[in-house]
N, C-alpha and C. Protein backbone atom coordinates (compact mmCIF):
# COMPACT_ATOMS: atom_id res chain seq x y z
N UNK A 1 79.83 106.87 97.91
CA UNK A 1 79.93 107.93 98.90
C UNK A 1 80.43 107.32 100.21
N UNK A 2 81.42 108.22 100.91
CA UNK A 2 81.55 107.43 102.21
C UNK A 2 81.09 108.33 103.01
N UNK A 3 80.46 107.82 104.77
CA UNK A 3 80.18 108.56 105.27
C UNK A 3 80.73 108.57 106.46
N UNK A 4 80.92 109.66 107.57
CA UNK A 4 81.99 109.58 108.93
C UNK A 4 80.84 110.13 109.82
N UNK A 5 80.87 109.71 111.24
CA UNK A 5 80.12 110.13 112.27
C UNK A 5 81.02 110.49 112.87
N UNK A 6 81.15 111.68 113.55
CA UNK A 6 81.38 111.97 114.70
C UNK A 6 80.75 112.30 115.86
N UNK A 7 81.37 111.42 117.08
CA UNK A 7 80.66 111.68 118.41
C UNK A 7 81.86 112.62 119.05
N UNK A 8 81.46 113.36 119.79
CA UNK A 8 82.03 114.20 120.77
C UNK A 8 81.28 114.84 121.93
N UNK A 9 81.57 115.59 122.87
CA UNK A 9 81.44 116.44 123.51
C UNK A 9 81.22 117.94 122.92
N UNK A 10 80.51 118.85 123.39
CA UNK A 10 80.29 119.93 123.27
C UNK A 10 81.33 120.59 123.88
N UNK A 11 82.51 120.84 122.95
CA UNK A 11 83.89 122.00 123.10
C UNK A 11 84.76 121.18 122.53
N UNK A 12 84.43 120.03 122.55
CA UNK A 12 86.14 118.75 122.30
C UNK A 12 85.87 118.82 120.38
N UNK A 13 85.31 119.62 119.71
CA UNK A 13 85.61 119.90 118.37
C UNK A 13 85.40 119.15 117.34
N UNK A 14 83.92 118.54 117.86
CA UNK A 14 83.41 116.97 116.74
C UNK A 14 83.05 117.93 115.09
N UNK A 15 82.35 118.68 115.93
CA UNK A 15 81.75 119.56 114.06
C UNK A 15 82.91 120.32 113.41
N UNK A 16 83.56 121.18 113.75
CA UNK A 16 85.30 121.85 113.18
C UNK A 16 85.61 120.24 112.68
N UNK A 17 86.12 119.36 113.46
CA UNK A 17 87.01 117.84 112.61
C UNK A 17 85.85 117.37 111.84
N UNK A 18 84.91 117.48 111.42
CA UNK A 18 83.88 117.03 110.45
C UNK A 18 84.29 118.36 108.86
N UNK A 19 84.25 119.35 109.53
CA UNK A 19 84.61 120.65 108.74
C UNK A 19 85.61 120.60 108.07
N UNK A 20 86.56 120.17 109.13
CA UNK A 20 88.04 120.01 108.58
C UNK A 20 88.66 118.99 107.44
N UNK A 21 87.90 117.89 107.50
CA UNK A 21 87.89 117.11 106.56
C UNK A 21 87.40 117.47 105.41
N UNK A 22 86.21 118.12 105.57
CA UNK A 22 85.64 118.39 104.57
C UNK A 22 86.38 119.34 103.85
N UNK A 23 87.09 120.23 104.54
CA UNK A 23 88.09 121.08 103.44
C UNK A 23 89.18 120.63 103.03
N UNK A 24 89.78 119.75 103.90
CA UNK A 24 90.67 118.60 103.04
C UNK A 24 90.54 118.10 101.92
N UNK A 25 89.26 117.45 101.98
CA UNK A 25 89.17 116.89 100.56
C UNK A 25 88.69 117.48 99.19
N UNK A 26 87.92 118.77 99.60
CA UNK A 26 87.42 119.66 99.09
C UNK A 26 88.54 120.30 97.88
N UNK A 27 89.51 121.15 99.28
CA UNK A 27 90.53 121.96 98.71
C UNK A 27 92.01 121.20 97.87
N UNK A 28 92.35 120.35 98.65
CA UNK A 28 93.19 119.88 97.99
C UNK A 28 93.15 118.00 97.69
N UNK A 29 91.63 117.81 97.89
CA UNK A 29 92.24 116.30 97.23
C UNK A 29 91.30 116.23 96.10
N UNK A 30 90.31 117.58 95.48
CA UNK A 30 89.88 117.08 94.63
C UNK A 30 88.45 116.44 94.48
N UNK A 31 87.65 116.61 95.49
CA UNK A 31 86.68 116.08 95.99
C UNK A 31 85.67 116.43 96.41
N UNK A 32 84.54 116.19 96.38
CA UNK A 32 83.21 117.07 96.88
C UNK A 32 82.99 116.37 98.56
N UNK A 33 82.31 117.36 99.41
CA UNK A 33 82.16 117.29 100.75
C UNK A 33 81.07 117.74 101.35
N UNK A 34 80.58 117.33 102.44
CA UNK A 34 79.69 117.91 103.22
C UNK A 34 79.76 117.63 104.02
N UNK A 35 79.55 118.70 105.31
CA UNK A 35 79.96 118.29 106.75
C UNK A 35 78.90 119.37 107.35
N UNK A 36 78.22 118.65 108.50
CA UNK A 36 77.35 119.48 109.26
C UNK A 36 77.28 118.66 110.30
N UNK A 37 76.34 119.86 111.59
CA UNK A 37 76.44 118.95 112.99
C UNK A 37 75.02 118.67 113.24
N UNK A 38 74.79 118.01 114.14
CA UNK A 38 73.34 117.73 114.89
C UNK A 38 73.35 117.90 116.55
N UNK A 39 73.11 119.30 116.82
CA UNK A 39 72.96 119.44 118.26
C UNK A 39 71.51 120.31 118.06
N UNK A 40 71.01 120.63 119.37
CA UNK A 40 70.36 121.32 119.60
C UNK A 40 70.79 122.52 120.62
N UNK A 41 69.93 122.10 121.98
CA UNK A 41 70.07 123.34 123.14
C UNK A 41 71.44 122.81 123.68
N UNK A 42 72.46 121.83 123.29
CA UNK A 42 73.09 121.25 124.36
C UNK A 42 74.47 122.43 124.34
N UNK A 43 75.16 122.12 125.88
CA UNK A 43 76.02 123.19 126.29
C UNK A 43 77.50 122.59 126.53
N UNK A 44 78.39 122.85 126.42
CA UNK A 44 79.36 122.72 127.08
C UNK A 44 79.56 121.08 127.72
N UNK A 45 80.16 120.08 127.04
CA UNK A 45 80.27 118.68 127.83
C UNK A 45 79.30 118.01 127.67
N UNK A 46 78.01 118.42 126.97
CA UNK A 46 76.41 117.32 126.42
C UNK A 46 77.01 116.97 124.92
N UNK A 47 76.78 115.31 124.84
CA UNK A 47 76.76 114.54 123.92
C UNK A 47 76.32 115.28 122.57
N UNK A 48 77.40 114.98 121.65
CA UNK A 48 77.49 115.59 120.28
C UNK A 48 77.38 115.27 118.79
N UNK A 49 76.76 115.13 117.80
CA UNK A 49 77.02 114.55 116.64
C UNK A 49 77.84 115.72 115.73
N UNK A 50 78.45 115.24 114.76
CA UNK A 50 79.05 116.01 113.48
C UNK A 50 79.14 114.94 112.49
N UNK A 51 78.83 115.07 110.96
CA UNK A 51 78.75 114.00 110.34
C UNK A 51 79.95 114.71 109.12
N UNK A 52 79.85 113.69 107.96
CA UNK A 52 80.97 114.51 106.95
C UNK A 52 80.20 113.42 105.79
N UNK A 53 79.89 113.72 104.98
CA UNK A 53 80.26 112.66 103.61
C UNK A 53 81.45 113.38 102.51
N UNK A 54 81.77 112.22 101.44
CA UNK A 54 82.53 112.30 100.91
C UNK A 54 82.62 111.64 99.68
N UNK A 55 82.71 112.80 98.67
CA UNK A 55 82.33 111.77 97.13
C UNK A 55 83.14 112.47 96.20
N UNK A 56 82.85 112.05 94.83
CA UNK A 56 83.45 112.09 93.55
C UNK A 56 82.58 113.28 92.97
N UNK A 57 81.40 113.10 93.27
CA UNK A 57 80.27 114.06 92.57
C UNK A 57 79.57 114.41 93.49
N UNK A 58 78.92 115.64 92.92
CA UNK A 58 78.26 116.85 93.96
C UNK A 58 77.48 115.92 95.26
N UNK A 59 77.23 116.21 96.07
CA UNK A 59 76.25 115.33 96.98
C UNK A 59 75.19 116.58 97.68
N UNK A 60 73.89 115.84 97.62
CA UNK A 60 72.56 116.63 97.42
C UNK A 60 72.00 116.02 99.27
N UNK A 61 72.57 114.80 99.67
CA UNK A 61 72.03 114.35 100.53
C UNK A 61 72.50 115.15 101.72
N UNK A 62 71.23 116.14 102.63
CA UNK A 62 72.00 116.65 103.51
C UNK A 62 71.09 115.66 104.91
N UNK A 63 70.61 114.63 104.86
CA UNK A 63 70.59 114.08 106.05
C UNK A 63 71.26 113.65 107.05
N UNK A 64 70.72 113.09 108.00
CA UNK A 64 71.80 112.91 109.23
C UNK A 64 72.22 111.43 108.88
N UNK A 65 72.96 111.14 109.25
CA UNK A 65 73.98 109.86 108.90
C UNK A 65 73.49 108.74 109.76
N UNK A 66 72.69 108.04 109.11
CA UNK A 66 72.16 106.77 110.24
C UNK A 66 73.18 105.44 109.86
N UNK A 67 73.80 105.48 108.60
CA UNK A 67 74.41 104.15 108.28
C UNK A 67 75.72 104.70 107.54
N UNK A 68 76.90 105.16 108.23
CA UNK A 68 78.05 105.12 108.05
C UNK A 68 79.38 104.17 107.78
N UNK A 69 80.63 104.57 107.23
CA UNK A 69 81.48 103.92 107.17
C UNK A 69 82.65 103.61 108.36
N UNK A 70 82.55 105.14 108.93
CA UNK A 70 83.57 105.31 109.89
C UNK A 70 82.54 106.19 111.13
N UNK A 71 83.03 105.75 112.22
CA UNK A 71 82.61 106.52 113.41
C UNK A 71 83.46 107.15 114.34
N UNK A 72 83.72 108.18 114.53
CA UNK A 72 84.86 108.80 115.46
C UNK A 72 84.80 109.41 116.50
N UNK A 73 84.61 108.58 117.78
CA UNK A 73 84.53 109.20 119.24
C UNK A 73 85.97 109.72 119.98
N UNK A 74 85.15 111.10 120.17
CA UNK A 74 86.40 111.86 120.36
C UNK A 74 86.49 111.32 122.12
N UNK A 75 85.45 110.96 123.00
CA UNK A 75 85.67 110.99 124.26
C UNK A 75 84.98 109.39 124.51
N UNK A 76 85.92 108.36 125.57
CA UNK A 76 85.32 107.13 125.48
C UNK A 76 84.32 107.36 126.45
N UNK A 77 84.31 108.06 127.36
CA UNK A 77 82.95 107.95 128.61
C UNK A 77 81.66 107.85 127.09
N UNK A 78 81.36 108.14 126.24
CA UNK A 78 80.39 108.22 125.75
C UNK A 78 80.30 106.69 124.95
N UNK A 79 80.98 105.83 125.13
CA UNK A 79 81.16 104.12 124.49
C UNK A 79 80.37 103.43 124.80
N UNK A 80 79.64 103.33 124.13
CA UNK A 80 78.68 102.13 124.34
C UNK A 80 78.26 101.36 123.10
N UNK A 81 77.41 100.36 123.21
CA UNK A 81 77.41 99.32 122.39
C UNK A 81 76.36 100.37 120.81
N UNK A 82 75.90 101.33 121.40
CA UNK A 82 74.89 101.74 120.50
C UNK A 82 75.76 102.94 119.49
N UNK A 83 77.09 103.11 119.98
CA UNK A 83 78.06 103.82 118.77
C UNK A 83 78.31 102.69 117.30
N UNK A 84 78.32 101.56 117.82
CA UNK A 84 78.76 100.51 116.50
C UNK A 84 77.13 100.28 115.54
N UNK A 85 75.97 100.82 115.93
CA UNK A 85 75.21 100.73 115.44
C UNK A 85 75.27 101.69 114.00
N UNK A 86 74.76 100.71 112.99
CA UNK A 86 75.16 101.57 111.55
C UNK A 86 76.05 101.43 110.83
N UNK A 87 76.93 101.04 111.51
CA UNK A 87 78.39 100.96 110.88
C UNK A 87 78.24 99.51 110.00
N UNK A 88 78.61 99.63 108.82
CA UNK A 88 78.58 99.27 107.35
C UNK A 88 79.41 98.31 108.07
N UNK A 89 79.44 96.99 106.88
CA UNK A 89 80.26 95.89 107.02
C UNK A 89 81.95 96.31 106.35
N UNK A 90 83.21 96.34 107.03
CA UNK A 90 84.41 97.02 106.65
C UNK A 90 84.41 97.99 107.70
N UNK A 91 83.72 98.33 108.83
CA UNK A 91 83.38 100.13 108.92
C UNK A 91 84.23 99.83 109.55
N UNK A 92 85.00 101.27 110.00
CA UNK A 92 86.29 101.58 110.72
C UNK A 92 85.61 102.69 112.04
N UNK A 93 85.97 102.02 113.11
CA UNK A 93 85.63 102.72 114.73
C UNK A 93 86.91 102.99 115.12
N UNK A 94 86.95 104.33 115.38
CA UNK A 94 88.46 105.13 115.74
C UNK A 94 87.75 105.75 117.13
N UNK A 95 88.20 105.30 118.44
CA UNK A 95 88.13 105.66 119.78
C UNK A 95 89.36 106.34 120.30
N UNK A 96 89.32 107.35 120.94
CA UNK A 96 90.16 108.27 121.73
C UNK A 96 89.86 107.78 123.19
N UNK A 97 90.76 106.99 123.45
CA UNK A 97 90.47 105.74 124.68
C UNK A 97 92.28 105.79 125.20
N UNK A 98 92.70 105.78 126.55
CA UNK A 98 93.73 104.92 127.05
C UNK A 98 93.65 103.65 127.49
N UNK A 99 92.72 103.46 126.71
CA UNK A 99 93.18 101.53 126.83
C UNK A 99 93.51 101.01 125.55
N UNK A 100 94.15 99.81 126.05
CA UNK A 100 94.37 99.48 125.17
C UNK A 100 93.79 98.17 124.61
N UNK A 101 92.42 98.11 124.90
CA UNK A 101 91.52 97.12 124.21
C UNK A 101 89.98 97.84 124.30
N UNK A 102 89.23 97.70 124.04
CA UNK A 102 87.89 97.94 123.92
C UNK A 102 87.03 97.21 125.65
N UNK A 103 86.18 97.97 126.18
CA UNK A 103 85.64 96.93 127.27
C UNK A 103 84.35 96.58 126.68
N UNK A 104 83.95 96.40 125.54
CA UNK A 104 82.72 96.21 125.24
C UNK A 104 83.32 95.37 123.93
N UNK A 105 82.76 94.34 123.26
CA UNK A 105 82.94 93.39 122.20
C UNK A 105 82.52 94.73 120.85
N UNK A 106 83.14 94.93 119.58
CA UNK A 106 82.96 95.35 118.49
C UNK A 106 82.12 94.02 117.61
N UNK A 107 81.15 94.66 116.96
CA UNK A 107 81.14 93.72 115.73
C UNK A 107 81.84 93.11 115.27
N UNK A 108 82.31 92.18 114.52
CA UNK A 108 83.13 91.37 113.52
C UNK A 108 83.61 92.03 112.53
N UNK A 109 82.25 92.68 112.37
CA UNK A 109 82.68 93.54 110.60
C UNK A 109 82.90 94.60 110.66
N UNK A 110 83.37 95.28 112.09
CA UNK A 110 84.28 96.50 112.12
C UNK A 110 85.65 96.09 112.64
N UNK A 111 86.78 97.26 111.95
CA UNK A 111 88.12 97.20 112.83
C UNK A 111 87.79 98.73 113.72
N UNK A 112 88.69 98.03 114.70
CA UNK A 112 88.64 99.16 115.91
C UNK A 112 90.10 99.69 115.64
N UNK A 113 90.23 101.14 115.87
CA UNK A 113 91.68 101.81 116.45
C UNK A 113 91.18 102.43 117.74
N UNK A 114 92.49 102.24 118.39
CA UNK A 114 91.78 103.20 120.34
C UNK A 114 93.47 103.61 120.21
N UNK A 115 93.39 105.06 119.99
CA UNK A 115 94.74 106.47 120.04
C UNK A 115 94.40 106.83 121.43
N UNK A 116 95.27 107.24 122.46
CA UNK A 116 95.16 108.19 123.49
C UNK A 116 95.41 109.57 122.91
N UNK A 117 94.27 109.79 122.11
CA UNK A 117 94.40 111.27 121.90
C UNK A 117 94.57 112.54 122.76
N UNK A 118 93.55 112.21 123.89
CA UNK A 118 93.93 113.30 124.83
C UNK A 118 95.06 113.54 125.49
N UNK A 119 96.02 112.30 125.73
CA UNK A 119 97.33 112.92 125.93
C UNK A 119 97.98 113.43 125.29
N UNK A 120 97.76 112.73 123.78
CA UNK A 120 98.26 113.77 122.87
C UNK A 120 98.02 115.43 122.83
N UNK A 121 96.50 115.66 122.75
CA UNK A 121 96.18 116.74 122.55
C UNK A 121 97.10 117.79 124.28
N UNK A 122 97.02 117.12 124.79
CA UNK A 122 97.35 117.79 126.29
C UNK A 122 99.00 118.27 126.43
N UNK A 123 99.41 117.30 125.35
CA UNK A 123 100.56 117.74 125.12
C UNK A 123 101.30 118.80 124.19
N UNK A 124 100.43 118.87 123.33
CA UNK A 124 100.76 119.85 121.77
C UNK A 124 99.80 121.02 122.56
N UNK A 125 98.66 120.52 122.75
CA UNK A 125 97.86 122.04 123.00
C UNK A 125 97.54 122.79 124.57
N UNK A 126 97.87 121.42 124.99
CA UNK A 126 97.54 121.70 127.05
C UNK A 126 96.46 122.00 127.61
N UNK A 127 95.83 121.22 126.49
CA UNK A 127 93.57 121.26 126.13
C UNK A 127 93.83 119.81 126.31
N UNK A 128 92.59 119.43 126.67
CA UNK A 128 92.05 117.89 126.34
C UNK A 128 90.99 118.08 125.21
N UNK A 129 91.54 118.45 123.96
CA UNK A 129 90.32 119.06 122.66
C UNK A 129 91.42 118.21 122.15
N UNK A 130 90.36 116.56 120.93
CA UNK A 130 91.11 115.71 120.52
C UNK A 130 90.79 115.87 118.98
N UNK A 131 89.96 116.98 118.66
CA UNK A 131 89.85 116.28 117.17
C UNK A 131 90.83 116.73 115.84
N UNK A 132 92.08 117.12 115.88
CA UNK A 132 92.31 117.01 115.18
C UNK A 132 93.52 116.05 115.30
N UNK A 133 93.79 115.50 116.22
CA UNK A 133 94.21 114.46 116.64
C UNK A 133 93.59 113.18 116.27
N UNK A 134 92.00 113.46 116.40
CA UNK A 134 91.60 112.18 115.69
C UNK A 134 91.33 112.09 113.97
N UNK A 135 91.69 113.09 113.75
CA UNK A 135 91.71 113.47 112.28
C UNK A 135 93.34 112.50 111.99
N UNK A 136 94.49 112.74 112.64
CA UNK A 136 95.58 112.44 112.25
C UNK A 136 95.15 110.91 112.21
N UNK A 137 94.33 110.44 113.22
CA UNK A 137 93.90 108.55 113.17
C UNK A 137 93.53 108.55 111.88
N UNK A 138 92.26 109.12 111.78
CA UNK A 138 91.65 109.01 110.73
C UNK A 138 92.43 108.63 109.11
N UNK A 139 93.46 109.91 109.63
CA UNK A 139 94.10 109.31 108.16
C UNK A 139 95.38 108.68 108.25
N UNK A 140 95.98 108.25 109.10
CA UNK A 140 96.82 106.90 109.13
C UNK A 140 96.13 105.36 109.19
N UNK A 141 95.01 105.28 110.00
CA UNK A 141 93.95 104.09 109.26
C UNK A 141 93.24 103.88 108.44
N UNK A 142 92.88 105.00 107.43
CA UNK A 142 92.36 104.47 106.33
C UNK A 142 92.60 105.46 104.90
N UNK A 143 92.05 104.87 104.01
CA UNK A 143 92.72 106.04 102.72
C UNK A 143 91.77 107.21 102.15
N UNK A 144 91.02 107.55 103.22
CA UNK A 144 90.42 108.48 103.19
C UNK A 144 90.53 109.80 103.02
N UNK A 145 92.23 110.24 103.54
CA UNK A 145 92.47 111.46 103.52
C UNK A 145 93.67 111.25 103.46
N UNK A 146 94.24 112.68 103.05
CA UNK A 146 95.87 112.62 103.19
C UNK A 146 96.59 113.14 104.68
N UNK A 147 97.46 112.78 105.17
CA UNK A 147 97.91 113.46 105.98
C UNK A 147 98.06 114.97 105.81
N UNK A 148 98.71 115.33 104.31
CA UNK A 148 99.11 116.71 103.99
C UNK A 148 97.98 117.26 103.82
N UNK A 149 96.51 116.88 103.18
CA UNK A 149 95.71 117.52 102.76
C UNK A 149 95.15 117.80 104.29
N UNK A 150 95.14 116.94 105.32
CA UNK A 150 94.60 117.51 106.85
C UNK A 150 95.62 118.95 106.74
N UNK A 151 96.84 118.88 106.81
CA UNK A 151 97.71 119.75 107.49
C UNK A 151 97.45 121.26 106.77
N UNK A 152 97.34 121.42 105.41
CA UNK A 152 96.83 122.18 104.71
C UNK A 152 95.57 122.53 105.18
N UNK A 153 94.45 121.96 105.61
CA UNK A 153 93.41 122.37 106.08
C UNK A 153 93.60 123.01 107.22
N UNK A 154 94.07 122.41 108.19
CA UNK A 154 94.47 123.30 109.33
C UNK A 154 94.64 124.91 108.88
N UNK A 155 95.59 124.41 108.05
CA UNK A 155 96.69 125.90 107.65
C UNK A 155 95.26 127.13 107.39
N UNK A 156 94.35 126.53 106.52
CA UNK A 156 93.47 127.47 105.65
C UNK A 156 92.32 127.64 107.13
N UNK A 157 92.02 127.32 107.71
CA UNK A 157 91.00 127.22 108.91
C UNK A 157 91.46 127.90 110.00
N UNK A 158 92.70 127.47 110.45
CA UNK A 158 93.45 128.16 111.66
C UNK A 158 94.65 129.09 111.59
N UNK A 159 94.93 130.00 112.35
CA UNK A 159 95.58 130.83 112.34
C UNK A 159 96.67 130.90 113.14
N UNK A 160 98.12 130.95 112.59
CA UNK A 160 98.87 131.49 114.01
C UNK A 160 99.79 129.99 114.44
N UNK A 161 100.03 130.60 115.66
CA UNK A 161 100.24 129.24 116.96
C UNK A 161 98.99 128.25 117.03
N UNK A 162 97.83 128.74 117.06
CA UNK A 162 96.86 127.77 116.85
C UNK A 162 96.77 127.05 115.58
N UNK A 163 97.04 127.24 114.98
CA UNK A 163 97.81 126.42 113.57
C UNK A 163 98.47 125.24 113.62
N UNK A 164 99.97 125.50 114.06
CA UNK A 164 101.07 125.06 114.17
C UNK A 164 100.69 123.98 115.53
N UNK A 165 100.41 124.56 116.50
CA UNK A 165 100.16 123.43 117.36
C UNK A 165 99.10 122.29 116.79
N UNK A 166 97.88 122.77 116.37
CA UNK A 166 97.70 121.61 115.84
C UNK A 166 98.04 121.51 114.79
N UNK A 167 99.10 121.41 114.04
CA UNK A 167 99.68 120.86 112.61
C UNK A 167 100.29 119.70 113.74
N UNK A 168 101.22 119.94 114.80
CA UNK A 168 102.09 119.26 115.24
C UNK A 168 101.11 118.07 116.03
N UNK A 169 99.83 118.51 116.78
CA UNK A 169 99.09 117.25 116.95
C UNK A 169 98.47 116.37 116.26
N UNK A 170 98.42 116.64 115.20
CA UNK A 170 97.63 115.95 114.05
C UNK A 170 99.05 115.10 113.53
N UNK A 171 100.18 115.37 113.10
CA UNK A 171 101.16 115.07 112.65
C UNK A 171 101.74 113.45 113.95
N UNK A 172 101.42 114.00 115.38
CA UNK A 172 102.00 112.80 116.25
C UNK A 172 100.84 111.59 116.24
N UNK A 173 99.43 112.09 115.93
CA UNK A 173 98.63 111.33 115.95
C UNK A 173 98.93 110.47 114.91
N UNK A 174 98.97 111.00 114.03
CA UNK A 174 99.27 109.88 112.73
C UNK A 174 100.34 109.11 112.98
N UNK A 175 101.37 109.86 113.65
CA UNK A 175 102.37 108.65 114.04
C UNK A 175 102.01 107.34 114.43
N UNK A 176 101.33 108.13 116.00
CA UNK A 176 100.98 107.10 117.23
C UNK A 176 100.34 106.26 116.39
N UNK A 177 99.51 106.36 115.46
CA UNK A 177 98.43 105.39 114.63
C UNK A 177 99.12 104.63 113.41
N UNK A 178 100.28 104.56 113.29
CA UNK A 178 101.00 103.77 112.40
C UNK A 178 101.23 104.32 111.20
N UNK A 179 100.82 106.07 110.88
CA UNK A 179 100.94 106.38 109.69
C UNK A 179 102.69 106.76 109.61
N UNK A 180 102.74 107.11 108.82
CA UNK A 180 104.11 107.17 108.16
C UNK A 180 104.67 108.64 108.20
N UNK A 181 105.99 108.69 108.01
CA UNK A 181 106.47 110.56 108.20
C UNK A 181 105.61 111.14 107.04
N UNK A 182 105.44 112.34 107.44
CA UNK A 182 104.32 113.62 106.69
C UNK A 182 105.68 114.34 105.73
């Protein structure tokens, strides 16, 4: 089973990109999913969880994700040393950061990616809302998902211009992140 954390903000779309995956792999890769969030009273801009697992066979485990594979902070003000906590030896940390190094040391036994998603997103959508932008990371760094099976999800989830714009942010993200034409 693999498992994904997402950190976000309350509006920047951590639980939808937990969702979204999950119908990715669901609908068209063939795959069983579960994706749920962990907030409570929080509002608008308070610290966020969304988790996702991902398997071959049904999955029964609906706990919260203390020891993951991948962690995905949609906003760096929330970076700190206690996001790399959990993360499996291999684990993959995908930061929505304009820098271009980390200011805090990673484990050894994680690789880091840092996308300026929000310019991205600011550009396709004219929101600073990064996650399906960090969805496009997600699947140009690892083989977790398909690019097409994100874009298809979009399609089945969103409607319209809100669609298409993010088809087209998800599509530059993967660029920016070394994935390959869609």
């Amino acid at each position: 089973m693999i498992e994904i954390r997402w950190h976000g903000r309350g509006g920047q779309g951590a639980f939808t990109a937990a969702r979204l995956l999950g119908v990715a792999v669901t609908l068209f890769e063939n795959r069983y999913a579960l994706a749920f969030p962990s907030f409570g009273p929080e509002r608008r801009g308070a610290p966020v969880l969304g988790f996702t697992r991902i398997d071959n066979q049904k999955i029964a485990d609906r706990s919260i994700i203390s020891e993951c594979d991948v962690a995905v902070v949609l906003d760096d003000t929330l970076l700190d040393a206690s996001l790399f906590a959990g993360l499996r030896a291999g684990g993959l940390f995908l930061l929505n950061s304009a820098r271009s190094e980390l200011p805090i040391s990673p484990p050894d036994h994680v690789r880091t990616v840092l996308v300026d998603a929000t310019s991205l997103a600011l550009r396709y959508l004219g929101r600073p809302i990064t996650n399906t932008a960090m969805l496009g990371v997600l699947a140009a760094s690892s083989d977790l998902v398909g690019i097409q099976s994100l874009i298809a999800a979009v399609r089945v989830e969103m409607k319209g211009v809100l669609a298409e714009k993010n088809i087209l942010l998800l599509e530059a993200a993967y660029s920016a992140s070394g994935g390959g034409a869609s």
